[in-house]
N, C-alpha and C. Protein backbone atom coordinates (compact mmCIF):
# COMPACT_ATOMS: atom_id res chain seq x y z
N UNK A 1 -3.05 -22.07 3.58
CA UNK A 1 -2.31 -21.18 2.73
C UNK A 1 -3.11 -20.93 1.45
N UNK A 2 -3.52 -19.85 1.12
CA UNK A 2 -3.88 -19.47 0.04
C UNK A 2 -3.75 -19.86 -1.28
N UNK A 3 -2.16 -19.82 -1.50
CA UNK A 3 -1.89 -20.27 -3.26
C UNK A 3 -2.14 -21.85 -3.41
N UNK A 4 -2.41 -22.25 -1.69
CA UNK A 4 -2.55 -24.24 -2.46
C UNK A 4 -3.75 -24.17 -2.49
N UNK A 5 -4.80 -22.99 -2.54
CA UNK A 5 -6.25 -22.98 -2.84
C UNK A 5 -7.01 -22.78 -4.34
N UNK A 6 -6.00 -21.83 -4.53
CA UNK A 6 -5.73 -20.90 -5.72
C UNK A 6 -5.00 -21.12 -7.15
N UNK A 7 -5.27 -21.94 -7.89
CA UNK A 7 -3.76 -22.13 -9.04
C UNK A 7 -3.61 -20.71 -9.62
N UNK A 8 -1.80 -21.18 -9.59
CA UNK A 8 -1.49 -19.88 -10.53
C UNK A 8 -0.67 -19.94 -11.65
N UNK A 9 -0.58 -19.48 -12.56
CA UNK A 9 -0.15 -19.34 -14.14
C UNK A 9 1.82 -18.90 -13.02
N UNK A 10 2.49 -19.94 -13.76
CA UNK A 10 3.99 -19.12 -13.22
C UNK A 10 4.52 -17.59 -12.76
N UNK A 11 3.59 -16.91 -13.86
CA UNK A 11 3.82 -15.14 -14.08
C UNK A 11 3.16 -14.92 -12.22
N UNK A 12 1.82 -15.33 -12.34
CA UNK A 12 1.31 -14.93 -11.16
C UNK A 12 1.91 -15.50 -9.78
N UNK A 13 2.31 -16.66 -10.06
CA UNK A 13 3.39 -17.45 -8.64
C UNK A 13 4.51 -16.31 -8.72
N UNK A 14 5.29 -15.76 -9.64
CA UNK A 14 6.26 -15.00 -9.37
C UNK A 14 5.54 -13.44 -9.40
N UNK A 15 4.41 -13.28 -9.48
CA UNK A 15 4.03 -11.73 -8.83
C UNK A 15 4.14 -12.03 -7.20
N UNK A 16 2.79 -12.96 -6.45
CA UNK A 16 3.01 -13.31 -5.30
C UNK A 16 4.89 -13.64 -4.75
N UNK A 17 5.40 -14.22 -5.27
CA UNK A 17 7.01 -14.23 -4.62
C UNK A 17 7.63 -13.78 -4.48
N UNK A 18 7.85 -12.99 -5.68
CA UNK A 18 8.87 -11.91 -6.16
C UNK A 18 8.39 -10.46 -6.17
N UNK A 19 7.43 -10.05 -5.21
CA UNK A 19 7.13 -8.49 -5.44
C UNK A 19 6.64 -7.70 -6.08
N UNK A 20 6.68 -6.64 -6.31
CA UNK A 20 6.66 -5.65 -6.89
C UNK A 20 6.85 -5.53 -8.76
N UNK A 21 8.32 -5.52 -8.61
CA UNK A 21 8.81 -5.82 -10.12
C UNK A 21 8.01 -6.82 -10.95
N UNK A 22 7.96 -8.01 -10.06
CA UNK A 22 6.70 -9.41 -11.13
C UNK A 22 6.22 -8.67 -10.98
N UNK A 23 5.36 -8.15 -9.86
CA UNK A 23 3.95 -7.70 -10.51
C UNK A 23 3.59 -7.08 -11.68
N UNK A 24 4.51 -5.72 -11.72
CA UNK A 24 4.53 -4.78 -12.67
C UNK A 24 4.56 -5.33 -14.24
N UNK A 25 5.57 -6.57 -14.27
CA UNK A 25 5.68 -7.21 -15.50
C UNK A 25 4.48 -8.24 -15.88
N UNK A 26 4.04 -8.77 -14.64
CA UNK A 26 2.82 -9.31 -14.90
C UNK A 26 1.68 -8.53 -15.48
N UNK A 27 1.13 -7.38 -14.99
CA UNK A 27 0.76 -6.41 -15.08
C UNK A 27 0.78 -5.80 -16.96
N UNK A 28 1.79 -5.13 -16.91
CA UNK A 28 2.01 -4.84 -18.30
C UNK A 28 1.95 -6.08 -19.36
N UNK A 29 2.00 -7.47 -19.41
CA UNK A 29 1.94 -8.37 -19.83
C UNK A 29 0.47 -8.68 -20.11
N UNK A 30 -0.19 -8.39 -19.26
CA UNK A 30 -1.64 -8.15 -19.24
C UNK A 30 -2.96 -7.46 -20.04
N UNK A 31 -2.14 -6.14 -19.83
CA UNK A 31 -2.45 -4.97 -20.75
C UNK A 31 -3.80 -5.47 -21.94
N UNK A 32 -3.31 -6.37 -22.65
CA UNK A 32 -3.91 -6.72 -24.16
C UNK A 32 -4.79 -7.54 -24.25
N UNK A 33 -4.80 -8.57 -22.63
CA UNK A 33 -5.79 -9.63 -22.14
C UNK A 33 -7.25 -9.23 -22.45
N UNK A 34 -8.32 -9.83 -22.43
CA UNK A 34 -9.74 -9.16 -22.47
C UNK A 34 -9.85 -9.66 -21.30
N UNK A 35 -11.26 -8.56 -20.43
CA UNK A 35 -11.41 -9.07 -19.27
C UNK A 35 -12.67 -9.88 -19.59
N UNK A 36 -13.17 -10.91 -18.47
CA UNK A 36 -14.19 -11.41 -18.99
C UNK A 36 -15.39 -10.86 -19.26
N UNK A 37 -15.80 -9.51 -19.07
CA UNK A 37 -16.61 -8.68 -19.95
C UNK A 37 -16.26 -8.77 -21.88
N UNK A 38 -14.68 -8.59 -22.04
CA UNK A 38 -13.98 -8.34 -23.04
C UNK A 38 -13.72 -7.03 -23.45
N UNK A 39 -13.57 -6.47 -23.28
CA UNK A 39 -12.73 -5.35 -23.21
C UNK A 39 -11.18 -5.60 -22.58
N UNK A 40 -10.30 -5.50 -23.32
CA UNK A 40 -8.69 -5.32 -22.39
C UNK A 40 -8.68 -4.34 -21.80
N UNK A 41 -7.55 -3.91 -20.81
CA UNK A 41 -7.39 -3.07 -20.33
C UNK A 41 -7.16 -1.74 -21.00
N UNK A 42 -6.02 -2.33 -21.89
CA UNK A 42 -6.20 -0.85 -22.30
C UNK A 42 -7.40 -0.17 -23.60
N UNK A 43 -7.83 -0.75 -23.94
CA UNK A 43 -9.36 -0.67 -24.32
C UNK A 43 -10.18 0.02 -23.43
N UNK A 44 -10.20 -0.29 -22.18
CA UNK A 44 -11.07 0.54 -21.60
C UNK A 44 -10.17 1.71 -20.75
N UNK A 45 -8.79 1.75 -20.89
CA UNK A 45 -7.62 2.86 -21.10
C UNK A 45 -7.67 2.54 -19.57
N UNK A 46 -7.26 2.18 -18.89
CA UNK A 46 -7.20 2.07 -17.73
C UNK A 46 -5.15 1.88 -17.60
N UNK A 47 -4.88 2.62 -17.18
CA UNK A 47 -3.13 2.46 -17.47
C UNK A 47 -3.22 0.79 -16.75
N UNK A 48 -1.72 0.28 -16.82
CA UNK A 48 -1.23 -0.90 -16.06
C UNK A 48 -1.19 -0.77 -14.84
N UNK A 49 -0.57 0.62 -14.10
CA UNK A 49 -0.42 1.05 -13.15
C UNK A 49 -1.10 0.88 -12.08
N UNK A 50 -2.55 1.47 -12.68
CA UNK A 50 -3.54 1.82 -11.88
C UNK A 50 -4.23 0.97 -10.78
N UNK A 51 -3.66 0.12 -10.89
CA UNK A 51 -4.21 -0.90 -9.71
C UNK A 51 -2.72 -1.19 -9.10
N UNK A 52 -2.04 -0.88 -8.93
CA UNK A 52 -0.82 -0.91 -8.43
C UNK A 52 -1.00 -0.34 -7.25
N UNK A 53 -0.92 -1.74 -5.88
CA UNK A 53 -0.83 -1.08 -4.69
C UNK A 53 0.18 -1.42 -3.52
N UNK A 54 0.90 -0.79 -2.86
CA UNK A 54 1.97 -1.08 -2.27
C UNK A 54 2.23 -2.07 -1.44
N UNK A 55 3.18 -3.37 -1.68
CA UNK A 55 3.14 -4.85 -1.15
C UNK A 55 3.60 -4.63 -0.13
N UNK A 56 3.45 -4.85 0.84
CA UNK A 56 4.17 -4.55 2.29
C UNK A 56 4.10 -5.72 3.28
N UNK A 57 5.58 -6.45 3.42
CA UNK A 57 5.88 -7.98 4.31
C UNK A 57 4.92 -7.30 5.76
N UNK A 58 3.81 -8.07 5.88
CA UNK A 58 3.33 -8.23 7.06
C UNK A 58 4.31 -9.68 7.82
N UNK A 59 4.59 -9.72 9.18
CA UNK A 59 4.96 -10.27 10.32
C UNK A 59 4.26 -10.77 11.49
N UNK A 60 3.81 -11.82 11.53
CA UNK A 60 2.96 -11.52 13.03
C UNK A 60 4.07 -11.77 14.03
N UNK A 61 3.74 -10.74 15.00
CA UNK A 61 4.68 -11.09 16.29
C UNK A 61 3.69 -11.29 17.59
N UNK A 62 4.56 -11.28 18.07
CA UNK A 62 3.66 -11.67 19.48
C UNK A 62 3.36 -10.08 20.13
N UNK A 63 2.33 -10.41 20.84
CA UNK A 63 1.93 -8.72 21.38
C UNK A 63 3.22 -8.35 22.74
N UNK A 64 3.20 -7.08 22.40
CA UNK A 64 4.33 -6.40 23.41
C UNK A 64 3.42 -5.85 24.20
N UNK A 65 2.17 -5.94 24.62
CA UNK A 65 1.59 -5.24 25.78
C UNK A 65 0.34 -6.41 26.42
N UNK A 66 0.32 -5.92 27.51
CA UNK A 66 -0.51 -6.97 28.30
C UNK A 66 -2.19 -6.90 27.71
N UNK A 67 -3.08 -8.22 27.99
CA UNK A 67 -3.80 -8.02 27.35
C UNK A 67 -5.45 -7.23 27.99
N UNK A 68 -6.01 -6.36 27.06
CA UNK A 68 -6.61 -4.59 27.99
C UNK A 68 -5.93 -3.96 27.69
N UNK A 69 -5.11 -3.48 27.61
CA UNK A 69 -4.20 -2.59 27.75
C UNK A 69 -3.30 -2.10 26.00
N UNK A 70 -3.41 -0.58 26.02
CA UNK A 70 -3.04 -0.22 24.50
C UNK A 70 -1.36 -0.54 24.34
């Protein structure tokens, strides 16, 4: 599992858990951070947004078709 590889600051455990919304608040919370270049984000005007990409619950299931075959 990934996050027991990874530490994360609470904000970021509740982006990964909670979706979308953390993210966004994580995100905007961010904003003022310097990156390790130093420049913040919005310093180099980059909205919050802009890396905002759509979280979508992947599932693995088992395959519904034989295997060869589409």
């Amino acid at each position: 599992m990934m996050l027991a590889n990874i530490p994360l600051t609470d904000d970021e455990r509740a982006a990964v858990d909670d979706g979308q919304a953390a993210l966004g608040q994580l995100l905007e919370r961010l904003t003022d951070v310097p990156a390790p270049a130093g420049p913040t984000p919005r310093q180099i005007g980059t909205p919050a947004t802009a890396t905002l990409l759509p979280i979508v619950d992947v599932t693995r299931r088992p395959r519904q078709c034989a295997p060869g075959k589409p």
